[in-house]
Protein backbone atom coordinates (compact mmCIF):
# COMPACT_ATOMS: atom_id res chain seq x y z
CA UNK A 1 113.33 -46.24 13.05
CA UNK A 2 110.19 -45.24 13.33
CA UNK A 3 106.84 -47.23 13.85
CA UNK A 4 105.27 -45.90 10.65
CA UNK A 5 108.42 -46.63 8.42
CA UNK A 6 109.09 -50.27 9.71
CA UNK A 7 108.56 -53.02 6.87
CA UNK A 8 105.28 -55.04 7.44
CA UNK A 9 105.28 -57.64 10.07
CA UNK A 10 104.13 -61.16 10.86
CA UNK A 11 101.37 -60.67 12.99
CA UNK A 12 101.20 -63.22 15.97
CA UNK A 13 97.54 -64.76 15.61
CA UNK A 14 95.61 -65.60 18.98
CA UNK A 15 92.70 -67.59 19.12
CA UNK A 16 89.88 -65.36 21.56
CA UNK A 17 87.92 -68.06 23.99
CA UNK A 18 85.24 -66.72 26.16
CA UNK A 19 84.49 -69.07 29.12
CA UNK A 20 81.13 -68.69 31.16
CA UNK A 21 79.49 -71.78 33.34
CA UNK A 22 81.87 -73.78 32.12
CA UNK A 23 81.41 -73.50 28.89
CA UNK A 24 83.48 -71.54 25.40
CA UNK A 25 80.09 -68.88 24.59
CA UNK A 26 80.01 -66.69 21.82
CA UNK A 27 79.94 -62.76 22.43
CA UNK A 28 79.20 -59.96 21.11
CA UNK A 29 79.70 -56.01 21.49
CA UNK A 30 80.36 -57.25 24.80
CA UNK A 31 76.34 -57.82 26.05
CA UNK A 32 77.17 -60.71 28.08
CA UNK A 33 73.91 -61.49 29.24
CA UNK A 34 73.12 -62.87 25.73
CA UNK A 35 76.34 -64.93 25.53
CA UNK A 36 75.83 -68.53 24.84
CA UNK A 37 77.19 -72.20 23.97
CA UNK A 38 79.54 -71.52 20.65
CA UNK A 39 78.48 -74.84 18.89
CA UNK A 40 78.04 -72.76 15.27
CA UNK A 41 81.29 -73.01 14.49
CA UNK A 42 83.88 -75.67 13.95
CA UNK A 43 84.03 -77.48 16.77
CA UNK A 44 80.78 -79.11 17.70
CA UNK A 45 81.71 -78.95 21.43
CA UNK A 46 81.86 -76.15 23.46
CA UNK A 47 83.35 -77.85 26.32
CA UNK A 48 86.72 -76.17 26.44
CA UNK A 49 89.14 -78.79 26.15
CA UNK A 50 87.26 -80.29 23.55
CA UNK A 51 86.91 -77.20 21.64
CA UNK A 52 90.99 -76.64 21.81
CA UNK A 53 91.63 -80.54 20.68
CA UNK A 54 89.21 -79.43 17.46
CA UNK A 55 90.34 -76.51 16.32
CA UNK A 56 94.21 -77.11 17.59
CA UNK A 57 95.06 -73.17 18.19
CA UNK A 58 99.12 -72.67 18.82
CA UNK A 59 98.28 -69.21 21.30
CA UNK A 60 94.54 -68.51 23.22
CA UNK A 61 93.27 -65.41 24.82
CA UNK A 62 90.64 -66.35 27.57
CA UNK A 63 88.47 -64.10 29.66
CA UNK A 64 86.91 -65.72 32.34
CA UNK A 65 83.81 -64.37 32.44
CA UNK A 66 82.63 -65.76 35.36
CA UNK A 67 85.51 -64.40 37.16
CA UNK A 68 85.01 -60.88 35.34
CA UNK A 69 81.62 -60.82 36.78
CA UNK A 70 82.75 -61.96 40.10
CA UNK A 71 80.26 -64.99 39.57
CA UNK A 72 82.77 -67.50 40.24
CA UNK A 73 85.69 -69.11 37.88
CA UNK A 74 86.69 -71.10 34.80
CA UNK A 75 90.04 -71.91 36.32
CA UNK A 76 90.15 -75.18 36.28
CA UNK A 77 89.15 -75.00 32.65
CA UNK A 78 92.05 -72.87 32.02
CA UNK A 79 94.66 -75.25 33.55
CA UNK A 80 92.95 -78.28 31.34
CA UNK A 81 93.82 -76.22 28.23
CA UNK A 82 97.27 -74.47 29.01
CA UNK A 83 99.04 -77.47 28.41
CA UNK A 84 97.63 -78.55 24.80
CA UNK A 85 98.87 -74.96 23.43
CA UNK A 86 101.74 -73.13 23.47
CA UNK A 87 100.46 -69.71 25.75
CA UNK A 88 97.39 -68.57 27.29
CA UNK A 89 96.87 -64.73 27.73
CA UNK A 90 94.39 -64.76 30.73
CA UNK A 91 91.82 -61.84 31.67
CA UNK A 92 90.18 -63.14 34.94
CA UNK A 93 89.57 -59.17 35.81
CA UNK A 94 92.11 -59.05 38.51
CA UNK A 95 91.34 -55.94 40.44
CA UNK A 96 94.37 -56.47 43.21
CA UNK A 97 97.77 -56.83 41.93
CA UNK A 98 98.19 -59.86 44.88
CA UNK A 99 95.05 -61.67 42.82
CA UNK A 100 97.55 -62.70 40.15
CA UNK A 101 98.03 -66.35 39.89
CA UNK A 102 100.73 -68.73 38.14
CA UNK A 103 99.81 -71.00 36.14
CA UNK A 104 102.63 -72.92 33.82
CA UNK A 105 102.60 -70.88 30.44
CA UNK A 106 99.77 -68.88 31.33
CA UNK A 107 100.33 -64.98 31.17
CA UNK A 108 97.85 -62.62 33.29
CA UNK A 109 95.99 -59.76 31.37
CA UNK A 110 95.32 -57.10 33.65
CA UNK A 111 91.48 -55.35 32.16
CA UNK A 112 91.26 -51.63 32.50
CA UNK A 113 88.00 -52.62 32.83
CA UNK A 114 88.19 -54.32 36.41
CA UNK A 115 91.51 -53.18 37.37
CA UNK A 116 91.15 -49.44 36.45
CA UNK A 117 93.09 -46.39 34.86
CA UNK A 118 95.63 -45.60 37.55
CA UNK A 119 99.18 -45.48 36.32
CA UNK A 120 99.95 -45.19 39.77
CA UNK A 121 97.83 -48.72 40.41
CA UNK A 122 98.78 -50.24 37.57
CA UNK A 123 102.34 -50.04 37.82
CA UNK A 124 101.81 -52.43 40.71
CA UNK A 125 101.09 -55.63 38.02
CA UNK A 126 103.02 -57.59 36.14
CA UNK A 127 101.76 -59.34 32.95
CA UNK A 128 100.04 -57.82 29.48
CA UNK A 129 97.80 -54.94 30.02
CA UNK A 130 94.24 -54.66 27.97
CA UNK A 131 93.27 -51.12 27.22
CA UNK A 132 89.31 -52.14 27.06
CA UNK A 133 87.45 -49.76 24.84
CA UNK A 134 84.28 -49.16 24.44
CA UNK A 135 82.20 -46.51 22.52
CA UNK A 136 85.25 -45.25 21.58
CA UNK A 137 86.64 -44.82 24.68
CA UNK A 138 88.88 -46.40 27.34
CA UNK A 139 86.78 -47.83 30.34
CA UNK A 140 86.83 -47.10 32.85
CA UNK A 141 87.98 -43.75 33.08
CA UNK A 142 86.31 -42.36 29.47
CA UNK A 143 89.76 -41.23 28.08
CA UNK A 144 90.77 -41.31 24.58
CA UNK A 145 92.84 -44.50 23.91
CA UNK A 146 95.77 -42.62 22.19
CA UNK A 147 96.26 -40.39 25.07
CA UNK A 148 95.93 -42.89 27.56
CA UNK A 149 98.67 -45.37 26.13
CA UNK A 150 100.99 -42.01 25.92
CA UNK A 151 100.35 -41.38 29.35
CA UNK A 152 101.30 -45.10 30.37
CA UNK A 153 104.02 -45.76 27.86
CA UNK A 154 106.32 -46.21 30.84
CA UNK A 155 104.51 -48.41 32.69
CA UNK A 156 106.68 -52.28 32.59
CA UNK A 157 104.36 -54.52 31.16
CA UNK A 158 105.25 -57.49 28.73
CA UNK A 159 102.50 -56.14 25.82
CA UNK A 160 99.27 -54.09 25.88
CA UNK A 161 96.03 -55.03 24.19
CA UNK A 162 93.59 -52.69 22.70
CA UNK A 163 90.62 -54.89 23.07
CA UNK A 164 87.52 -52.78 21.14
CA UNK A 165 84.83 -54.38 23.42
CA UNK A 166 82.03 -53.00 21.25
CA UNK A 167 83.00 -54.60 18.09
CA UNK A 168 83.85 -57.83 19.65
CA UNK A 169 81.85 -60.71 17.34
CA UNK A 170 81.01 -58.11 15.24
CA UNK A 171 82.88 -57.88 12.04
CA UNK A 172 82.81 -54.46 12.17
CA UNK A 173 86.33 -54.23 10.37
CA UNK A 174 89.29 -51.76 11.28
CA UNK A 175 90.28 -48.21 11.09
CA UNK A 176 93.46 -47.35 9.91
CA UNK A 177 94.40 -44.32 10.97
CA UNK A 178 93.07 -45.30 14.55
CA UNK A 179 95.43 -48.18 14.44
CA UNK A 180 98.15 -46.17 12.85
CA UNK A 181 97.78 -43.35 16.45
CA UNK A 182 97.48 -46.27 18.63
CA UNK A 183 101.00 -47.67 17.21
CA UNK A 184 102.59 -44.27 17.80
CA UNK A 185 101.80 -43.96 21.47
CA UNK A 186 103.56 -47.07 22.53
CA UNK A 187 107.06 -48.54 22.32
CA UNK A 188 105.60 -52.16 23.63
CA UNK A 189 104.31 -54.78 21.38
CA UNK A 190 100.88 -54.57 20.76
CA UNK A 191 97.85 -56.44 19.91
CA UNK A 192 94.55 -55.50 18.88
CA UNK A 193 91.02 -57.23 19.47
CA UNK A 194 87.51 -56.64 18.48
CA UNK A 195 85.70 -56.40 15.00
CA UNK A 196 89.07 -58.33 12.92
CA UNK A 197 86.48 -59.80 10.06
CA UNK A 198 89.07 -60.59 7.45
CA UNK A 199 92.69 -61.67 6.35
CA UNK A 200 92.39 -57.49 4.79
CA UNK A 201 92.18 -56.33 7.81
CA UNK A 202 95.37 -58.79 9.20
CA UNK A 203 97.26 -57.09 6.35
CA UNK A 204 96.43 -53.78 7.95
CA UNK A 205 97.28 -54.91 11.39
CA UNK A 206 100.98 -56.03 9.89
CA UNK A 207 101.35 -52.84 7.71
CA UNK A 208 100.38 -50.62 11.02
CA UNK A 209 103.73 -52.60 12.72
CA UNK A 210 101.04 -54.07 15.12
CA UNK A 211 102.43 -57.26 16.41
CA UNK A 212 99.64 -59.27 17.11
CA UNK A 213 95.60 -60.00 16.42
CA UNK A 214 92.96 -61.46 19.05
CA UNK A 215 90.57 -63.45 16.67
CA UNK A 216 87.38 -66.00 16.85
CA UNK A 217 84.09 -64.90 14.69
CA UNK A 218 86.03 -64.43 11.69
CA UNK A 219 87.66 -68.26 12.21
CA UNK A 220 84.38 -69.82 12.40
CA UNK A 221 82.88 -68.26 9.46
CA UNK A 222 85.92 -69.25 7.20
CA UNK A 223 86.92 -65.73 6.68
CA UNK A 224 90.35 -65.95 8.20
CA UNK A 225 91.71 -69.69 7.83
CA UNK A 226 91.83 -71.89 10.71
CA UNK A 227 95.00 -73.26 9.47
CA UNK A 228 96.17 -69.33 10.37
CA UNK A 229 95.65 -69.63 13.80
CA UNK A 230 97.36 -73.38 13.60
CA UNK A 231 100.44 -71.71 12.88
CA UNK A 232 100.06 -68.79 15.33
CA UNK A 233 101.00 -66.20 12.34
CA UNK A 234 100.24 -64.55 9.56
């Protein structure tokens, strides 16, 4: 059976957490100098474990930022919050396969971003790997996203992320036929961040065969229901 024929799907709903200083920030088309203290939304705290105890998420993405930048880590804040949910997915932009570390129910993401388009490279990790996007293409080497995930479809990782950097916190909505390509060039499961404003474009996700959606804006301002990412589906 085919990708485009399969029945829609429950989608697998993942709460998005940025960490910086310390801290959960709010981002957005991936300017990270402007990031700062997410206190707008519903939790009043942006002091990570607080944050998780308030809005009670069953699965988290986190990019350390800190680590990203090589400015340091939110590890420690990642180990406080593993154990109040059922999985983290963690981007800490490893750029060495031998940077990987275990943490109980804690799964790596390995960036293009840091760790580069390599098959060759890549094939060395273990883990989900984030095909990070931006401007339309995949950073970064510049290649178009579809071709890239045909020309790593092989590769053994557990899932693969398209994370659309540029329309992180922005709403910007979904294309379909861009998410219907990006289905066809992988056999893995595979979740998509960046610009998911509302439960339409959830339904789009599922009828695409997509199997899971990195979310945060669109929690906060009550467009998708927290009570969504509770459960961990939709």
């Amino acid at each position: 059976m085919t990708y485009q024929s399969r029945k829609t799907k429950k989608l697998k709903l993942i709460l998005a957490i940025d960490l910086m200083n310390g801290l959960v920030v709010h981002g957005k088309s991936g300017q990270r100098d402007t990031y700062a203290p997410l206190t707008w939304g519903l939790s009043p705290s942006a002091v990570p474990k607080e944050y998780i105890r308030n809005l009670r998420p069953r699965y988290v993405y986190i990019a350390d930022l800190n680590s990203i930048l090589e400015q340091g880590d939110n590890i420690i804040h990642v180990q406080q919050i593993a154990p109040c949910v059922d999985q983290v997915l963690l981007d800490k932009g490893d750029r060495d396969p031998n940077s990987l570390i275990q943490i109980p129910s804690v799964l790596p993401i390995i960036g293009t971003e840091t760790a580069g388009c390599d098959p060759k490279k890549l094939s060395q990790y273990s883990g989900v790997l984030s095909v990070d996007i931006k401007c339309g293409v995949t950073i970064p080497c510049e290649r178009d996203p579809v071709e890239f995930l045909y020309e790593i479809q092989h590769l053994s990782f557990e899932a693969i992320i398209i994370l659309n950097i540029s329309t992180v916190g922005t709403g910007a909505g979904l294309n379909p036929t861009f998410l219907t390509h990006l289905r066809a060039a992988t056999p893995l499961p595979l979740y998509y961040g960046g610009g998911v404003a509302t439960t339409k474009d959830l339904d789009m996700l599922a009828a695409a065969s997509f199997d899971g959606a990195i979310i945060a804006t669109a929690v906060h301002k009550g467009d998708i229901p927290l009570s969504a990412i509770q459960k961990g589906c939709w």
